[in-house]
N, C-alpha and C. Protein backbone atom coordinates (compact mmCIF):
# COMPACT_ATOMS: atom_id res chain seq x y z
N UNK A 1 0.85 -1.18 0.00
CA UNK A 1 0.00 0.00 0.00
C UNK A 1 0.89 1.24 0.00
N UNK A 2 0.92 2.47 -0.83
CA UNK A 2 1.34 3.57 -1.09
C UNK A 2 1.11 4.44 0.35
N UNK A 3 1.37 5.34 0.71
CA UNK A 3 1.09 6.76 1.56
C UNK A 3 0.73 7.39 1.13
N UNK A 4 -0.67 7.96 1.52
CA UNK A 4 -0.90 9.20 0.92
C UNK A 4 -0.57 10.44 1.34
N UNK A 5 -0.30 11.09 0.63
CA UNK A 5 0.27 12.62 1.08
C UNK A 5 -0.99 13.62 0.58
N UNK A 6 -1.49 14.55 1.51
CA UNK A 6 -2.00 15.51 1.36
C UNK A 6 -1.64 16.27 0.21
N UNK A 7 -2.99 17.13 -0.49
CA UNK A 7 -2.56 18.11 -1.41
C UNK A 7 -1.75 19.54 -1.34
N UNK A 8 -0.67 19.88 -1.93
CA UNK A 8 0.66 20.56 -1.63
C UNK A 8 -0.54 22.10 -1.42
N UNK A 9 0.13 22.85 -1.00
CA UNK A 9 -0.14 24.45 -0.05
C UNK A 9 0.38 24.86 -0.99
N UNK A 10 0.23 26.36 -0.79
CA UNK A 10 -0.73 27.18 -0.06
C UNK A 10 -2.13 26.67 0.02
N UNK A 11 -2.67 26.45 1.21
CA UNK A 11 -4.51 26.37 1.26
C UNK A 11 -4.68 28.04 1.37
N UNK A 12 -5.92 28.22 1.00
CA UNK A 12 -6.82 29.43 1.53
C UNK A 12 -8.59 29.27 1.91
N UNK A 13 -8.33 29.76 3.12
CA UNK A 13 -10.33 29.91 3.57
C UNK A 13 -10.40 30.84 2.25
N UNK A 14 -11.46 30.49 1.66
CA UNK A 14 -12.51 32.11 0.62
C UNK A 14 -13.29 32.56 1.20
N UNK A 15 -13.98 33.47 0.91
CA UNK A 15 -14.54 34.13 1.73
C UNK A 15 -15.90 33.90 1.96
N UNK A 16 -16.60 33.95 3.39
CA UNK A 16 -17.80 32.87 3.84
C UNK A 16 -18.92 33.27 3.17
N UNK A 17 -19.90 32.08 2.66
CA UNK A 17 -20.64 32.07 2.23
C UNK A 17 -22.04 31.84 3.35
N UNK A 18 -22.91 31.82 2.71
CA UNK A 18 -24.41 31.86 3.66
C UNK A 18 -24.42 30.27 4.56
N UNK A 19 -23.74 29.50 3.41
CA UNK A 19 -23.96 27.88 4.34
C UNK A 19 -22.17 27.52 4.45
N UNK A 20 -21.20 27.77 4.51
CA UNK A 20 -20.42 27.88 5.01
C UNK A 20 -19.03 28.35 3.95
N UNK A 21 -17.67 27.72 4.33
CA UNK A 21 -16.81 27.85 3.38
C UNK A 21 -15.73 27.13 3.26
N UNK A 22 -15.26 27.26 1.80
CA UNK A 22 -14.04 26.54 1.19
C UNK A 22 -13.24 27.05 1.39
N UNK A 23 -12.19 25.46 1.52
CA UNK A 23 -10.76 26.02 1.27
C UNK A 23 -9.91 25.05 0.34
N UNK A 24 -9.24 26.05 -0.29
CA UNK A 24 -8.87 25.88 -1.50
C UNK A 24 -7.75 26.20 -1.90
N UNK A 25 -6.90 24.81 -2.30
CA UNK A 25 -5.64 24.80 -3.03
C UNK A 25 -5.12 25.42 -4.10
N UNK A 26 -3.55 25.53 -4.33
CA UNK A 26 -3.72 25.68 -5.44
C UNK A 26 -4.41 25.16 -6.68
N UNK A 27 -4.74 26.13 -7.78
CA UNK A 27 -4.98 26.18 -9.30
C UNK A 27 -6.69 25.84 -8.93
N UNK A 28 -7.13 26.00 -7.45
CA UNK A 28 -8.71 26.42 -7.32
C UNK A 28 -8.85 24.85 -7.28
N UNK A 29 -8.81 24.07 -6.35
CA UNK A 29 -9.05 22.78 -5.77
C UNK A 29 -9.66 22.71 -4.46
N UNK A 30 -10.57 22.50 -4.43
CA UNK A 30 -11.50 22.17 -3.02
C UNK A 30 -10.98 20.76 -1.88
N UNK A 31 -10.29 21.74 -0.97
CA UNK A 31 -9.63 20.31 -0.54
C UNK A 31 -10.97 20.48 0.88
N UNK A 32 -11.28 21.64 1.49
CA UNK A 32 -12.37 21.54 2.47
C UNK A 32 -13.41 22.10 2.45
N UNK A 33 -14.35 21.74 3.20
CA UNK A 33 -15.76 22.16 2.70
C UNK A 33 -16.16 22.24 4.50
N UNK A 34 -16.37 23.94 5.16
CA UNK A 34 -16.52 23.71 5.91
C UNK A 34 -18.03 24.51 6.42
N UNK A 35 -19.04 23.56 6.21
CA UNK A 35 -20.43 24.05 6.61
C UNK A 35 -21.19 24.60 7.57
N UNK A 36 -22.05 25.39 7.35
CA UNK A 36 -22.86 25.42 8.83
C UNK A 36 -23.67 24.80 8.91
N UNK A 37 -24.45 24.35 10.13
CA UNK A 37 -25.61 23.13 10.24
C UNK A 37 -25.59 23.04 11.49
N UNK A 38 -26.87 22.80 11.93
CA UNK A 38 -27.07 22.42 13.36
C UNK A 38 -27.57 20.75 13.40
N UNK A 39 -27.14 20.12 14.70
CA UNK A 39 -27.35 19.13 14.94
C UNK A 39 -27.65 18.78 16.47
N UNK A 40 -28.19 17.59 16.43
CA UNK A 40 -28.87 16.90 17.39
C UNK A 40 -27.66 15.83 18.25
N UNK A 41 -27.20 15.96 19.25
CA UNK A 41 -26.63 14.58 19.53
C UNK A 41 -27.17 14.27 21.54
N UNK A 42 -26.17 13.14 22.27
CA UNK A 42 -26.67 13.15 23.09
C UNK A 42 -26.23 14.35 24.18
N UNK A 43 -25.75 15.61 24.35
CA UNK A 43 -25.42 16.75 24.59
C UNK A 43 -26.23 17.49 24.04
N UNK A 44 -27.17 17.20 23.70
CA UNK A 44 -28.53 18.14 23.42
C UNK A 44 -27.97 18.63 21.99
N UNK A 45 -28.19 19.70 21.62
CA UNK A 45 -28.25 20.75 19.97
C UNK A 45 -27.19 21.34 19.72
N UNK A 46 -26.73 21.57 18.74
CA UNK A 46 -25.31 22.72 18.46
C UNK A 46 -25.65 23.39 17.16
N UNK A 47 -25.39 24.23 16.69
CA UNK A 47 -24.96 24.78 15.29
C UNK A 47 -23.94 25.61 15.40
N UNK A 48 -23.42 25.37 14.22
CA UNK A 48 -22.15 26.02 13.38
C UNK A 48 -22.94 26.93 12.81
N UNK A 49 -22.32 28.23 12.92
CA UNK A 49 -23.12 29.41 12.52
C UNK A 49 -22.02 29.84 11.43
N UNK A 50 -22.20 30.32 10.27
CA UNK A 50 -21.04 31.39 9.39
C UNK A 50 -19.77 31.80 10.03
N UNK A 51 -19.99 32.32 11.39
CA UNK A 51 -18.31 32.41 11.86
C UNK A 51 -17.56 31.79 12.02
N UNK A 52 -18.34 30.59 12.60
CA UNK A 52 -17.80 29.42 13.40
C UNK A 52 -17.10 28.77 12.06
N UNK A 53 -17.96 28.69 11.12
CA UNK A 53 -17.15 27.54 10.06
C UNK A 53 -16.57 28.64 9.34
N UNK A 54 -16.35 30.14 9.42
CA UNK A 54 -15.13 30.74 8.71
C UNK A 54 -14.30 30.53 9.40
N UNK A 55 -13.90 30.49 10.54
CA UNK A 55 -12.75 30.23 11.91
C UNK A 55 -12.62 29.12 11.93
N UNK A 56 -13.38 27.56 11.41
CA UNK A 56 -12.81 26.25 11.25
C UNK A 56 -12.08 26.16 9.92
N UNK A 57 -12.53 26.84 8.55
CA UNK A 57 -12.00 26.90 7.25
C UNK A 57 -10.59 27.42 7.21
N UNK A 58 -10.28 28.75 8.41
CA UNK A 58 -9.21 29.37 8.22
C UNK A 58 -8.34 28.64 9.00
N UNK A 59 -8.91 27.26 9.91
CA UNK A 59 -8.02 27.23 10.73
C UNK A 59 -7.56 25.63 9.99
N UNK A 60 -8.39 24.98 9.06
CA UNK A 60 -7.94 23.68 8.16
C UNK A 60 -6.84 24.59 7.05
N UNK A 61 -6.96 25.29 6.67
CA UNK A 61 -6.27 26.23 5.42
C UNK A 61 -4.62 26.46 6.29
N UNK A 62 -4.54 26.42 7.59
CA UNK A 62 -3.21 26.92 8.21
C UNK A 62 -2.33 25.10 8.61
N UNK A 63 -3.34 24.25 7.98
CA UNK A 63 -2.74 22.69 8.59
C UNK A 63 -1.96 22.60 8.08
N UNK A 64 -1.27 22.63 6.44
CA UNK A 64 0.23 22.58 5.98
C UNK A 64 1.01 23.06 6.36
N UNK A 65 0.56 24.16 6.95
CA UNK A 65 1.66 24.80 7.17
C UNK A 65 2.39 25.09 8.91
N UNK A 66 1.18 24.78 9.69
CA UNK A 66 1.11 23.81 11.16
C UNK A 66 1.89 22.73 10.91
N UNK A 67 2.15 21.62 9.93
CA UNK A 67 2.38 20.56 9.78
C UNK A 67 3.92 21.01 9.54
N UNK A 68 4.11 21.87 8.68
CA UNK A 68 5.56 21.77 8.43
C UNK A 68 6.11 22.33 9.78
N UNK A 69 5.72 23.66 10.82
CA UNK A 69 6.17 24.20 11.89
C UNK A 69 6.71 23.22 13.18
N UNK A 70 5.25 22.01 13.10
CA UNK A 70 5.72 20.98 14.20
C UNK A 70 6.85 20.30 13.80
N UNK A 71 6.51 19.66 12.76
CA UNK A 71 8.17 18.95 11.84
C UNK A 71 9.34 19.55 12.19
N UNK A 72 9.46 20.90 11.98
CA UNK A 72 11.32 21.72 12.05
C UNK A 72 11.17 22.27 13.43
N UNK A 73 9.71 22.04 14.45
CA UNK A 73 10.36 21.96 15.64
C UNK A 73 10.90 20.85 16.51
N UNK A 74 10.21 20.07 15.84
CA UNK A 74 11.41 18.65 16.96
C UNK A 74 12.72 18.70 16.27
N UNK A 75 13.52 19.06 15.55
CA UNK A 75 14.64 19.20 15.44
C UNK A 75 15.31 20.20 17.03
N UNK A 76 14.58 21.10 17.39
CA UNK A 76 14.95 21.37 18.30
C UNK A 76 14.78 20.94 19.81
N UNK A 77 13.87 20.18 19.97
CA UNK A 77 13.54 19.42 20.95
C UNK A 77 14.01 18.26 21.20
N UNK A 78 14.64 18.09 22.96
CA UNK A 78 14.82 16.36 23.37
C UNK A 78 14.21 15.52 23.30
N UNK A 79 14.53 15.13 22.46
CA UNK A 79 13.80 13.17 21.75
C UNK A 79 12.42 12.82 22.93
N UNK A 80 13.30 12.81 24.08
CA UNK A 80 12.19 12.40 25.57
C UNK A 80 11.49 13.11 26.51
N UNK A 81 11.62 14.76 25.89
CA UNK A 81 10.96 15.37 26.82
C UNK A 81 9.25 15.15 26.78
N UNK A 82 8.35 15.59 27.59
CA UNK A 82 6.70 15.13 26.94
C UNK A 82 6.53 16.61 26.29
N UNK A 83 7.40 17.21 25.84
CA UNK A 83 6.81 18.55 24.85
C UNK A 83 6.96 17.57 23.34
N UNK A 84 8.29 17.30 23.27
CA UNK A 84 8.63 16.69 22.20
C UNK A 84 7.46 15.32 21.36
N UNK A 85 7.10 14.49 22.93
CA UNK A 85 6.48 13.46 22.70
C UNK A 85 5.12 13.62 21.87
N UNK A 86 4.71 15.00 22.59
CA UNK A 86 3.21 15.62 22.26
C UNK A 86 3.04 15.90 20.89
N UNK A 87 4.19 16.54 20.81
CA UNK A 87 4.15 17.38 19.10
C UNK A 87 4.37 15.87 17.75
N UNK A 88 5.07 15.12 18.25
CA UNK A 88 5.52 13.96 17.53
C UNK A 88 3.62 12.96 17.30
N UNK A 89 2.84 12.74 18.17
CA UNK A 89 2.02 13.06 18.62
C UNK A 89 0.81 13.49 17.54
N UNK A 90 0.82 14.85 17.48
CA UNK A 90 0.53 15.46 16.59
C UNK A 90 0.49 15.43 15.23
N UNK A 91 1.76 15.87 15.13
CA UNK A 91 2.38 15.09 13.45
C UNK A 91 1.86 13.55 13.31
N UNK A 92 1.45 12.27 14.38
CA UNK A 92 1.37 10.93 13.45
C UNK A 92 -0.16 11.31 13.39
N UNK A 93 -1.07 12.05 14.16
CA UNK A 93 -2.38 12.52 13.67
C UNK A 93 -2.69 13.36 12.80
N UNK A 94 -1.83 14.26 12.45
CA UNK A 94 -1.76 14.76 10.88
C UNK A 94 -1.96 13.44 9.60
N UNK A 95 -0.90 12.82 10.13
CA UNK A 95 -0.44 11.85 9.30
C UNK A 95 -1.43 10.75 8.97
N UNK A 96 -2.24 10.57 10.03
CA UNK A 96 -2.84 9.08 9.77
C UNK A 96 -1.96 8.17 10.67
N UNK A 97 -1.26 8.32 11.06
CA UNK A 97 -0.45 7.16 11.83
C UNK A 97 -1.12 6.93 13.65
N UNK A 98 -1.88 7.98 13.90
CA UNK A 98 -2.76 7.31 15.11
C UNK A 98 -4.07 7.26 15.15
């Protein structure tokens, strides 16, 4: 089985629409689709209102580049500290690896 690698950055949130918003790769590729909608669960009701999913869109649009920041910081971090462990952590949930 191959690895998949995410689609290469720059992402960008566009700008919010009535039911929520994209974000979008280069050459205009929809890599997220982040909606508003309310729902039912056992915690009673929620909705995602227009802000909420412009502030989730802008904040999927900053993951490449989150992804590369955690990466060139464990170069500076001890292998065993639990800062190090956390961020490592991180990166295999980027990844798919947890």
């Amino acid at each position: 089985m191959t690895e998949a690698t995410y689609t290469p950055g720059p992402w960008t949130a566009c700008r919010p629409q009535a039911n929520g918003t994209s974000v979008i790769a280069p050459f205009g590729v929809e890599v997220a689709w982040c909606g508003c909608n309310a729902t039912s669960g056992l915690n009673g009701s929620y909705r995602i209102d227009e802000l909420e999913a412009a502030a989730n869109a802008r904040l999927s649009a900053a993951a490449p580049d989150l992804l590369a920041v955690a990466k060139f910081l464990t170069n500076f971090m001890p292998k065993d500290a639990p800062e190090a462990r956390y961020v490592q952590s991180v990166i295999a949930k980027a990844e798919g690896r947890s």
